[in-house]
Protein backbone atom coordinates (compact mmCIF):
# COMPACT_ATOMS: atom_id res chain seq x y z
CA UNK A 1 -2.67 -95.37 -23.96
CA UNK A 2 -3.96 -93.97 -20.32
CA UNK A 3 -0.62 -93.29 -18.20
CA UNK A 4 0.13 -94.78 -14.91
CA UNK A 5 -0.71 -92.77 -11.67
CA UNK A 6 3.16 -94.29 -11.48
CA UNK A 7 4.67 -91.57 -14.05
CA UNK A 8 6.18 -88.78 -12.93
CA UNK A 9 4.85 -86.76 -15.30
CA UNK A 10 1.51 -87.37 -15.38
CA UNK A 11 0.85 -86.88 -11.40
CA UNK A 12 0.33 -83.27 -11.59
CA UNK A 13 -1.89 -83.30 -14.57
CA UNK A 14 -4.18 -85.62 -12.42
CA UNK A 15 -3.90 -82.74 -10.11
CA UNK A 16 -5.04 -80.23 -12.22
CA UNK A 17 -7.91 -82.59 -13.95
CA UNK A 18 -8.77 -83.02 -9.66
CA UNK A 19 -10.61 -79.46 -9.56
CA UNK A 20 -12.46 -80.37 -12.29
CA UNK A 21 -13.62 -83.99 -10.45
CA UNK A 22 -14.50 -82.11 -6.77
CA UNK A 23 -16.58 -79.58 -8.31
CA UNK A 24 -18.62 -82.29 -10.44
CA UNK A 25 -22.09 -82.40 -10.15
CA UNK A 26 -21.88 -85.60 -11.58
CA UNK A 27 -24.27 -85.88 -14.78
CA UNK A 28 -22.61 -86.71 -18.29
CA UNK A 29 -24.33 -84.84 -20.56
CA UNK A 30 -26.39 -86.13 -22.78
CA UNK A 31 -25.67 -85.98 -26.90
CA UNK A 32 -21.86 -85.56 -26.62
CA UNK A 33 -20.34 -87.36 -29.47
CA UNK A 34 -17.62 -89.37 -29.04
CA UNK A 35 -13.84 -87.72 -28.72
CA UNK A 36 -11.00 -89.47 -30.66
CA UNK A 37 -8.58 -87.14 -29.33
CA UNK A 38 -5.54 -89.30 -27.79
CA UNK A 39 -4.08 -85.76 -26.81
CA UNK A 40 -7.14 -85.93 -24.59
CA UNK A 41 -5.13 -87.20 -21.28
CA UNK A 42 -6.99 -86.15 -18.77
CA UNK A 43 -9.90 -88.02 -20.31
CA UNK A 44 -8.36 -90.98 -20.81
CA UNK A 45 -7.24 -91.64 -16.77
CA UNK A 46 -10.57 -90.10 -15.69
CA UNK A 47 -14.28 -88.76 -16.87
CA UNK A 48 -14.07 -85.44 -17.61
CA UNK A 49 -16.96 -84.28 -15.63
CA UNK A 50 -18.85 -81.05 -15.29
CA UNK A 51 -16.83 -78.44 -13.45
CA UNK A 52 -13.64 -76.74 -14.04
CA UNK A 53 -11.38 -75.32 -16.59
CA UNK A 54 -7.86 -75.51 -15.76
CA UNK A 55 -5.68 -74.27 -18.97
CA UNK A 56 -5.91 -72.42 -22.17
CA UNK A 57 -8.47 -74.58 -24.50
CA UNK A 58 -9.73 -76.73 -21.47
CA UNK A 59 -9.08 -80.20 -19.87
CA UNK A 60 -7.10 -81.56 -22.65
CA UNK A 61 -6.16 -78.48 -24.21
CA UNK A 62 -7.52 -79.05 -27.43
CA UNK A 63 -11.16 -77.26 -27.12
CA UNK A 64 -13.34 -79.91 -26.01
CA UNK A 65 -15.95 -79.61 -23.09
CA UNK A 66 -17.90 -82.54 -21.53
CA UNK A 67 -20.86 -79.67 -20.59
CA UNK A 68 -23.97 -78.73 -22.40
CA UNK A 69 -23.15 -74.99 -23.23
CA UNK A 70 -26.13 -72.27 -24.13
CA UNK A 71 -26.32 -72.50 -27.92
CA UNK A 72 -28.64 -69.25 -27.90
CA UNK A 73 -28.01 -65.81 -25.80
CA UNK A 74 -27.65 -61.82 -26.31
CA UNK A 75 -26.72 -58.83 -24.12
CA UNK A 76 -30.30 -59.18 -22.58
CA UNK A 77 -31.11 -62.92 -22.69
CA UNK A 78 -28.88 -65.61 -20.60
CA UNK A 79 -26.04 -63.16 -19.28
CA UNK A 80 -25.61 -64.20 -15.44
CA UNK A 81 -23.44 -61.26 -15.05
CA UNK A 82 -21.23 -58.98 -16.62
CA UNK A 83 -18.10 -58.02 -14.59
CA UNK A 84 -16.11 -54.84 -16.06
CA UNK A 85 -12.26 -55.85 -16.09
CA UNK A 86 -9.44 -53.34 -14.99
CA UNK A 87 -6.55 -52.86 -17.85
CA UNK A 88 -6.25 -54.83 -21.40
CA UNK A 89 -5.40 -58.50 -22.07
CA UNK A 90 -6.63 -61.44 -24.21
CA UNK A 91 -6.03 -64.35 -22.28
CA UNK A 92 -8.56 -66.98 -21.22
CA UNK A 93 -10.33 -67.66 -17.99
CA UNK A 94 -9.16 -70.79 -15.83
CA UNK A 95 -11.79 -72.13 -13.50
CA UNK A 96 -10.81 -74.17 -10.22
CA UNK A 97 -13.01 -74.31 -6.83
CA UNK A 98 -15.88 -71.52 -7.18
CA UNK A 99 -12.95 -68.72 -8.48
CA UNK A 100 -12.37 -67.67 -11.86
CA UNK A 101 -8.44 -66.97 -12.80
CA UNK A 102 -7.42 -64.07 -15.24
CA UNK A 103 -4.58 -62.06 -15.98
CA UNK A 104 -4.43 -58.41 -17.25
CA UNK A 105 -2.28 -55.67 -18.49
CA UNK A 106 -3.12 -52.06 -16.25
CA UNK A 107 -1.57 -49.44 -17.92
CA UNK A 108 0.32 -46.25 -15.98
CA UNK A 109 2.47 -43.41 -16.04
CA UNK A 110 5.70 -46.08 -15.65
CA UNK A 111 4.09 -48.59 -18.05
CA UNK A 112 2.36 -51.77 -17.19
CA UNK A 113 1.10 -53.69 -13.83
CA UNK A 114 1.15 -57.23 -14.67
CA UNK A 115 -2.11 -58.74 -13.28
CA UNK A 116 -3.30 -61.76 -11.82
CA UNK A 117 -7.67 -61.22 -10.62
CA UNK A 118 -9.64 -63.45 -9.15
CA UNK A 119 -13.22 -63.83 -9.51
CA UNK A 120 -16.03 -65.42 -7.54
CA UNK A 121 -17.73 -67.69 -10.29
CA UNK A 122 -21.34 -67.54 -8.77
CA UNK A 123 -21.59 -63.45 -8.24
CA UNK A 124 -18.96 -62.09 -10.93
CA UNK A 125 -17.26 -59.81 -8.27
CA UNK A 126 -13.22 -59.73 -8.30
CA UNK A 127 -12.56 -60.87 -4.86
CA UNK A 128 -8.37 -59.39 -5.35
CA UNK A 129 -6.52 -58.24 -7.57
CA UNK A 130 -2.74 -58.69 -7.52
CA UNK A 131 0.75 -57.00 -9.35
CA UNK A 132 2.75 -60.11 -9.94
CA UNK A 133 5.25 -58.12 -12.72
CA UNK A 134 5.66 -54.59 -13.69
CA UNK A 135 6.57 -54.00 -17.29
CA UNK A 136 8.50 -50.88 -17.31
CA UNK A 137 8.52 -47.90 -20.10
CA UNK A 138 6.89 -48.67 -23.58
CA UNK A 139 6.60 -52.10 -24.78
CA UNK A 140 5.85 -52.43 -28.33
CA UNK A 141 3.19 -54.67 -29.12
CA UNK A 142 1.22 -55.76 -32.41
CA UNK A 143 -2.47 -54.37 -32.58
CA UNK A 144 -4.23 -57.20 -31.97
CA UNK A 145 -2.15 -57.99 -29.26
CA UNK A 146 -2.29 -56.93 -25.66
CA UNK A 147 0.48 -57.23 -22.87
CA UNK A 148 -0.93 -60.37 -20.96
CA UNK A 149 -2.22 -62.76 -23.54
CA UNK A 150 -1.09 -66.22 -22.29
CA UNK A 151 -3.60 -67.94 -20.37
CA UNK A 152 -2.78 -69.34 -16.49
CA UNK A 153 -2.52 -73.24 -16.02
CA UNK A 154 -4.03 -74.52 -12.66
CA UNK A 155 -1.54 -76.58 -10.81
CA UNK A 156 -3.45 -78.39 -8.04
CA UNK A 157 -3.62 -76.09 -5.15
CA UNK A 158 -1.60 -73.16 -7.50
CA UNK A 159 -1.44 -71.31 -10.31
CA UNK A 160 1.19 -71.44 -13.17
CA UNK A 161 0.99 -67.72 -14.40
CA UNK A 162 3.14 -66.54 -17.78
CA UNK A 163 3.61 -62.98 -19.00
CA UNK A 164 6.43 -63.92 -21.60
CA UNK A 165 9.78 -62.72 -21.18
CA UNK A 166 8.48 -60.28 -18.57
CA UNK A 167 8.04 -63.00 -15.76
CA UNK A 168 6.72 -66.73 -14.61
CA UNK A 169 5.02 -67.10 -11.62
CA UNK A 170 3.35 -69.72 -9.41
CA UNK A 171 1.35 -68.81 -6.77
CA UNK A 172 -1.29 -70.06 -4.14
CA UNK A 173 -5.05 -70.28 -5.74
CA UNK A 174 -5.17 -66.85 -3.05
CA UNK A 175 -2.53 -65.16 -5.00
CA UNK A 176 0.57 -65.66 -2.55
CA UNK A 177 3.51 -65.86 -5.29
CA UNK A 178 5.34 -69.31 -4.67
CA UNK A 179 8.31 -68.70 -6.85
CA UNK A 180 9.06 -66.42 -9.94
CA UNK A 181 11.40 -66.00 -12.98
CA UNK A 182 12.06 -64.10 -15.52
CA UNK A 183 12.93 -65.78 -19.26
CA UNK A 184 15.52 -63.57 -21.37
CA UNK A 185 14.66 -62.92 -24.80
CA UNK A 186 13.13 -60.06 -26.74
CA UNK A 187 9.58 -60.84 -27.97
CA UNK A 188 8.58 -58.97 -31.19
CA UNK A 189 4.48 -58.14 -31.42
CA UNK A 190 4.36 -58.91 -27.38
CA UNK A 191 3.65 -61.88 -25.66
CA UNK A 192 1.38 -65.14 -26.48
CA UNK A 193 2.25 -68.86 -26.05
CA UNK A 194 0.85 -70.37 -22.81
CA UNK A 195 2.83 -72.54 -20.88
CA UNK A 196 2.24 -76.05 -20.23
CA UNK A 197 2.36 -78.90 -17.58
CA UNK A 198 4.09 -82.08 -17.88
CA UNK A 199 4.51 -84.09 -14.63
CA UNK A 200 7.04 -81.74 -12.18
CA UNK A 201 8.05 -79.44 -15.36
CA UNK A 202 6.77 -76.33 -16.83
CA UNK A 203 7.25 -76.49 -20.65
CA UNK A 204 7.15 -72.93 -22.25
CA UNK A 205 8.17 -71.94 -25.98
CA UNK A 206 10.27 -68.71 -25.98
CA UNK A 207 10.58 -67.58 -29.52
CA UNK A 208 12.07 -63.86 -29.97
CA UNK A 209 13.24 -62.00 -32.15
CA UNK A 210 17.18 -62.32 -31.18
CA UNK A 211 16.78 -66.33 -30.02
CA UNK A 212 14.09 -68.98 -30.06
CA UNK A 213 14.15 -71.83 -27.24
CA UNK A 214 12.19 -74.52 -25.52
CA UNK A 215 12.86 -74.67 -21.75
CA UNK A 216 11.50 -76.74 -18.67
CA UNK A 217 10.97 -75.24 -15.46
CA UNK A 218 11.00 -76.93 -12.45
CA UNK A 219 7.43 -76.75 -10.98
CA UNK A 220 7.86 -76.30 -7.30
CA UNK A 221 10.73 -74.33 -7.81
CA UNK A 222 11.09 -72.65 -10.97
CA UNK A 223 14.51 -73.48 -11.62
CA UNK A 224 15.59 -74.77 -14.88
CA UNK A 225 15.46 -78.43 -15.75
CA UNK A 226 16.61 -77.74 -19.30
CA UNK A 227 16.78 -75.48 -21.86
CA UNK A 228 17.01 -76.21 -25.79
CA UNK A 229 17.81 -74.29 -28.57
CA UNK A 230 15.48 -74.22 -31.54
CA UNK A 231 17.59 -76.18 -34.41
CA UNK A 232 16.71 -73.83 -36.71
CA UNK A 233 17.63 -70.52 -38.09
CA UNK A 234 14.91 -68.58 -39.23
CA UNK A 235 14.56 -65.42 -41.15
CA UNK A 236 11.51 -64.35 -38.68
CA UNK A 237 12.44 -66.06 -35.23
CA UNK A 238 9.36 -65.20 -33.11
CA UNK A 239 6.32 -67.38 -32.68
CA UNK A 240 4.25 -67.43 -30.00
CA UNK A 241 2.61 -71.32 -29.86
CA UNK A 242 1.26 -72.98 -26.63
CA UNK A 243 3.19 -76.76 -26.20
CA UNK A 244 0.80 -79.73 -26.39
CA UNK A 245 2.01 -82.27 -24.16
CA UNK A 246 0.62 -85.74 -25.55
CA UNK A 247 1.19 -89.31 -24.69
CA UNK A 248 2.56 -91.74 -28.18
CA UNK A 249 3.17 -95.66 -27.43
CA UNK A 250 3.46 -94.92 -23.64
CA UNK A 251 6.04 -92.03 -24.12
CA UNK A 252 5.56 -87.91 -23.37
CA UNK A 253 5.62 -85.67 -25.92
CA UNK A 254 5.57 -81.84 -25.66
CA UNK A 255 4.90 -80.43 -29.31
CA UNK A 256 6.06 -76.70 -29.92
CA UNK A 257 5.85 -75.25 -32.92
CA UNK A 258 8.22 -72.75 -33.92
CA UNK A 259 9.40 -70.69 -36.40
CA UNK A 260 10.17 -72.74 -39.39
CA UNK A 261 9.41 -76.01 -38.07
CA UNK A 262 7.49 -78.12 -35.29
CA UNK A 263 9.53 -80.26 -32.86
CA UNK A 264 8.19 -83.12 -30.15
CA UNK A 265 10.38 -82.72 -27.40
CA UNK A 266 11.02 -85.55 -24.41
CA UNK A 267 9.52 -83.24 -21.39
CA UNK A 268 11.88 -85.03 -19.17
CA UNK A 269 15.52 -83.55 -20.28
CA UNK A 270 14.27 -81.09 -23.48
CA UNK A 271 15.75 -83.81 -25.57
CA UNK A 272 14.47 -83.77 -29.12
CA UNK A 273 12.08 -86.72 -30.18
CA UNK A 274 11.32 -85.65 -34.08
CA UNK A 275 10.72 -82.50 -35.99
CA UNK A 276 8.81 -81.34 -38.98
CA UNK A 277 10.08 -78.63 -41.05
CA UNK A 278 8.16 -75.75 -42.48
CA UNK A 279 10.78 -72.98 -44.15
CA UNK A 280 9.91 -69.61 -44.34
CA UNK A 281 6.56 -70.57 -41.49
CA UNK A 282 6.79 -67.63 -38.84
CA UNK A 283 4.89 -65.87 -36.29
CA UNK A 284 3.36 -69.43 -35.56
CA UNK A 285 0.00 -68.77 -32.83
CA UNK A 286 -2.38 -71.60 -32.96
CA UNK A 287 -1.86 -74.47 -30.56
CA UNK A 288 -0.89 -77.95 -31.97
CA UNK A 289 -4.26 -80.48 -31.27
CA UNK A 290 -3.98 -84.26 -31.54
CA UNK A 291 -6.66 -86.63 -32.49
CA UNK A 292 -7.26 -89.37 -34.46
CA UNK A 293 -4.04 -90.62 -34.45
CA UNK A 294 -2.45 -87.45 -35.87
CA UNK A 295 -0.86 -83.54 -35.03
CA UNK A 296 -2.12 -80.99 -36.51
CA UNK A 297 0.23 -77.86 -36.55
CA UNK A 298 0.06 -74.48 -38.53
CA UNK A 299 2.87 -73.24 -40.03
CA UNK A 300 2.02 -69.67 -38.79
CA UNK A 301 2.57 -66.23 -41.36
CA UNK A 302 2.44 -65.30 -44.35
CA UNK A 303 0.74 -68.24 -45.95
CA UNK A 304 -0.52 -70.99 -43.38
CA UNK A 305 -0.23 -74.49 -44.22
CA UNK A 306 -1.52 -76.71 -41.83
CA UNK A 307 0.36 -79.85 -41.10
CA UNK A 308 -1.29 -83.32 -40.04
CA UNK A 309 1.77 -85.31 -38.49
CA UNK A 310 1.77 -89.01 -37.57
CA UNK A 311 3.65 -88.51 -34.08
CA UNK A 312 5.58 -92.01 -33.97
CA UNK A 313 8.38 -90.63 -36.16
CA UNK A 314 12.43 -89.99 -34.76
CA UNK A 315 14.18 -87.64 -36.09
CA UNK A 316 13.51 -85.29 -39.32
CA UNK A 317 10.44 -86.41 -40.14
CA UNK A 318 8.89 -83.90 -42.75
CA UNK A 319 9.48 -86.66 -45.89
CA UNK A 320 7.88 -89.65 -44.05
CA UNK A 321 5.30 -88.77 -41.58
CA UNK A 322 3.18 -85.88 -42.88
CA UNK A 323 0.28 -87.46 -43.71
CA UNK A 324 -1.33 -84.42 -45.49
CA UNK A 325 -1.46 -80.99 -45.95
CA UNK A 326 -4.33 -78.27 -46.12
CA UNK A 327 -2.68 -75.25 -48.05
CA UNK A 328 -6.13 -73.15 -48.21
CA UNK A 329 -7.83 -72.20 -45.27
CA UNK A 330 -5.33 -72.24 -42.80
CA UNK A 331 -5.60 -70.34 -39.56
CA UNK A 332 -2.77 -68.13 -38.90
CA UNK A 333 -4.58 -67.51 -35.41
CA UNK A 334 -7.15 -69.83 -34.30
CA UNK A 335 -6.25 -73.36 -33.09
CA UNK A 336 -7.94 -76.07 -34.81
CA UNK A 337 -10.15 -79.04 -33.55
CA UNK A 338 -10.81 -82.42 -33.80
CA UNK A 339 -14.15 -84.17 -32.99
CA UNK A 340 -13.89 -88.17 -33.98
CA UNK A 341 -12.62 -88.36 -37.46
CA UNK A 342 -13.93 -84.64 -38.21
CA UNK A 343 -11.33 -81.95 -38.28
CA UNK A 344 -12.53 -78.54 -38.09
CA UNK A 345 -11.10 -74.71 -38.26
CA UNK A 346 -11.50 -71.65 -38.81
CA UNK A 347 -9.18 -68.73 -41.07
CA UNK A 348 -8.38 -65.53 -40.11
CA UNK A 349 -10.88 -63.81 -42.78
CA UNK A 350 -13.84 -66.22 -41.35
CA UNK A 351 -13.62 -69.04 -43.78
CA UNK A 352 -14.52 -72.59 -41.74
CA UNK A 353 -13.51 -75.79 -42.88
CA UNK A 354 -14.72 -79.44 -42.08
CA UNK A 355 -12.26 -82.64 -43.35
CA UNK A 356 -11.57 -86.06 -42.66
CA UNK A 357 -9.08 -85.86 -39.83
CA UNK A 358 -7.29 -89.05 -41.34
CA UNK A 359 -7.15 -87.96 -44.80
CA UNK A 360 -7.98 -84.09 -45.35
CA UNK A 361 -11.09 -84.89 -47.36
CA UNK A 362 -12.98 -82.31 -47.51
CA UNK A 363 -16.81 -82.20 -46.17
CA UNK A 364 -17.68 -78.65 -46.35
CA UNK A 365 -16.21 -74.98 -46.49
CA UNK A 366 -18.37 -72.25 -45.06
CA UNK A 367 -18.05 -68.51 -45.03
CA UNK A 368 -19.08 -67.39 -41.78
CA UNK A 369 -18.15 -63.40 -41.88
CA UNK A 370 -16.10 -61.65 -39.90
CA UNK A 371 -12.77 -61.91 -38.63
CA UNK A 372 -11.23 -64.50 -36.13
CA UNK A 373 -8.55 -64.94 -33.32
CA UNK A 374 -10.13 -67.27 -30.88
CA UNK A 375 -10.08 -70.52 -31.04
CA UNK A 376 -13.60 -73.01 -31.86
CA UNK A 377 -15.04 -74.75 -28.74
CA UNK A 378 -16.75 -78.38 -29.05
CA UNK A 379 -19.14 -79.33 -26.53
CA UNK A 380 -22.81 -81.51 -26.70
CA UNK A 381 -22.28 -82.04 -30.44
CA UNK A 382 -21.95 -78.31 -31.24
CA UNK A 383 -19.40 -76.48 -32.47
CA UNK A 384 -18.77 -72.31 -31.50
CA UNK A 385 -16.81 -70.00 -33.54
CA UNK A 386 -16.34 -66.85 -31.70
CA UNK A 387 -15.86 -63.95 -33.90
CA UNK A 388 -13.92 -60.75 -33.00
CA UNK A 389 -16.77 -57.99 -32.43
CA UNK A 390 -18.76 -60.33 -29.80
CA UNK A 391 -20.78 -62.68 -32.39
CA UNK A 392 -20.31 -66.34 -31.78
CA UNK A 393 -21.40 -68.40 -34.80
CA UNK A 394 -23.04 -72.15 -33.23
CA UNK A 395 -22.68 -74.85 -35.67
CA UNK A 396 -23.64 -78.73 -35.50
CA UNK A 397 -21.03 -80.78 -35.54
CA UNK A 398 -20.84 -83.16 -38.63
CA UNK A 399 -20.53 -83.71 -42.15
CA UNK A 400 -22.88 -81.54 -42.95
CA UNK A 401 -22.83 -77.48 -42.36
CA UNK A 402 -25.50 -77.00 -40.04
CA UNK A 403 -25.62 -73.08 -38.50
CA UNK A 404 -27.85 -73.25 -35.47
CA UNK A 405 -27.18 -69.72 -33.53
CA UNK A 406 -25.47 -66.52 -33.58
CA UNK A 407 -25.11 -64.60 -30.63
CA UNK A 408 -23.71 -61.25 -29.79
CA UNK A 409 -22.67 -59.36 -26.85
CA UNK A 410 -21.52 -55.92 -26.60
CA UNK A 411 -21.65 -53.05 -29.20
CA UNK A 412 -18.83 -54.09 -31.50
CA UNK A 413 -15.94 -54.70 -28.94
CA UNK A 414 -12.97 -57.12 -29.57
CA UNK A 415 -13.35 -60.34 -28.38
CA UNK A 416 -10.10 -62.02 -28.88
CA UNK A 417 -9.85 -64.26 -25.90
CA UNK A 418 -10.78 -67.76 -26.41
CA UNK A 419 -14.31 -69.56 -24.64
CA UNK A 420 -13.94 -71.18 -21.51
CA UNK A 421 -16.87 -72.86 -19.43
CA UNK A 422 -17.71 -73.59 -15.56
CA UNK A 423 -20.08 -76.26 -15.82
CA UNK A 424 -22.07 -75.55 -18.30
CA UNK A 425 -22.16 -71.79 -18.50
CA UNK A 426 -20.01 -70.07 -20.53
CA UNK A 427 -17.49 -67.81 -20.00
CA UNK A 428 -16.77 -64.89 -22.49
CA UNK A 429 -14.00 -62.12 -22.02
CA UNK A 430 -14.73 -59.03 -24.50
CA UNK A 431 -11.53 -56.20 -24.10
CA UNK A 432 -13.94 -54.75 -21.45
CA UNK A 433 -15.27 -57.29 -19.48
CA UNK A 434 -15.79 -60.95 -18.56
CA UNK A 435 -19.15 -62.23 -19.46
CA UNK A 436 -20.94 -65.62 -17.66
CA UNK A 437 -23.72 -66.70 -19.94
CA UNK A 438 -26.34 -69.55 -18.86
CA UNK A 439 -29.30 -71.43 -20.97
């Protein structure tokens, strides 16, 4: 169901979809297959057009790209430029009007400077740089972690910017900070989740080690709307999942996973809509995706199950609605994807899967090497896994395992940070640098 330009809710998601529309050049590319993906929002109220990237995993935060992407490139063949990047930090470029959007972690005597840089998108240089946070003294963090991994949301003429429990912001697209807070609880492994938009309230999952809670921040002012306890009380409390806000019979939903269990939440008040329990599921990364009629959620450390959820449930559904299960092959990392009825992933130790969305049929497993944290882009029929030493595996999309590229950048360093595209070049962040790559 498209919402109204009436609903509350939806109004600034239209806003941030509205970068994406004025930067158009206006050409649907050829070959893209069609999206089943109801969690697709933006889509559905209008074309998702060539242009910007406004949140972690795209327009409809689920990995899916109405461009026509390089499927072939190296360190010498299709880079545009390569811009070095000051400090440490895996989360994803947002694109809105000619400027790419990053944060990063700069390390110093005192500890961290909490980072937001903008970028033009044409030359690569950083036009500013600004401290939005400091994160005094030593901050544990896991390995593969770095101190500003959630990903910006554009919000219209601002920014939504999230560095855990060490502070919210939202500024002006020039930086100016608008309003910010600071969410109290103690993260364990560092910061992740990304927040999300519904309508006037900022939805962000704060699961710690000491308490785990869903709250909604007022947009304009950062004030709390609401704030809801987790009902659960897990052995392993933190998680660090991006909500999913999705539209189900003409009502929101914001899915957050959590330790232990997933829960739909009514963005409006926090109130719970329905929940699916996983015991003993902790440490819970990927972001929920919704297609085909279903959510798929994974259940997070030490052995992933991933969960496909009818959404029209109340309550405690994990006896009624889960309409299957995939028990090997999980991510623990990557988010998953769905393209029609063709659900696709990718594990940890670089073991891909294709199913039936509906049923969890299986059409092909695939070991691609490697290691994985980022999550798989779909765009023009194609499919890109981006390992985590700079090789990106490009794979038709279908029933049928089809490689058709692999690419590398760099001489071995991480790439953790997930795709993102302006128009159709490609945008790649290695630990060192931000790469634009053309055809």
């Amino acid at each position: 169901m498209t919402p109204s330009e009436n609903d509350s809710w939806w109004r600034p998601m239209q806003a941030a979809g509205r970068c994406r529309i004025e930067g158009a050049a206006g050409r649907s590319p050829g070959g893209l297959r069609p999206v089943a993906v109801i969690a697709c929002i933006v889509a559905l109220a209008m074309p998702i057009a060539r242009g910007d990237w406004p949140q972690f995993r795209g327009p409809d935060g689920s990995g899916h790209a109405a461009a026509d992407p390089p499927v072939r490139w190296s360190e010498t063949e299709g880079v545009v430029w390569k811009t070095p990047l000051p400090g440490l930090a895996w989360s994803s470029p947002v694109v809105c009007r000619g400027g790419i959007y990053l944060t990063t972690a700069v390390p110093d005597d005192a500890g961290h400077s909490l980072r937001l840089l903008r970028l033009d998108a044409t030359k690569g240089t950083v036009d500013w740089t600004k401290e939005l946070f400091r994160q005094e003294g030593q901050v544990p963090i896991h390995k593969k972690n770095s101190h500003a991994s959630p990903t910006p949301v554009v919000d219209g003429d601002h920014l939504i910017v999230h560095f855990g429990p060490h502070g919210t912001a939202r500024t002006t697209l020039g930086g100016d900070v608008v309003w910010q807070r600071v969410l109290d609880y103690k993260p364990v492994h560092g910061n992740g989740g990304s927040p999300a938009l519904a309508g006037d309230v900022v939805v962000i999952c704060c699961d710690g080690g000491d308490t785990q809670f869903v709250v909604g921040l007022d947009r304009n002012t950062g004030e709390e709307r609401w704030r809801t306890p987790r009902a659960t009380s897990p052995a392993k409390g933190f998680s660090f999942s991006t909500p999913l806000v999705i539209d189900v019979d003409g009502r929101a939903q914001a899915v957050c996973p959590g330790s232990d269990a997933v829960f739909a939440y009514d963005p409006a008040d926090g109130s719970e809509i329905w929940r699916v329990n996983y015991p003993g599921g902790y440490s819970v990364t990927p972001r929920p995706v919704y297609g085909a009629g279903l959510i798929f959620v994974s259940s997070g450390y030490d052995r992933p199950v991933l969960y496909a959820i009818d959404p029209r449930g109340r309550g405690d559904v994990t006896a009624t609605h889960v309409r299957w299960k995939l028990e090997r092959g999980a991510p623990h990392t990557p988010s998953v994807l769905v393209v029609g009825d063709e659900f696709y992933c990718v594990a940890d130790n670089g073991i891909a899967t294709c199913l039936d969305a509906r049923s969890g049929a299986e059409h092909w497993v695939q070991r691609l090497g490697g290691n994985y944290s980022a999550s798989p882009l779909h765009a023009a029929g194609r499919v890109y896994f981006q390992e985590e030493t700079g090789e990106t595996i490009v794979v038709q999309a279908g029933r049928a395992f089809v490689e058709l590229a692999r690419n590398r950048v760099g001489d071995g360093e991480r790439t953790y940070a997930s795709h993102a595209l302006d128009g159709d070049d490609l945008l790649l962040r290695s630990e060192a640098a931000l790469y634009r790559i053309a055809r």
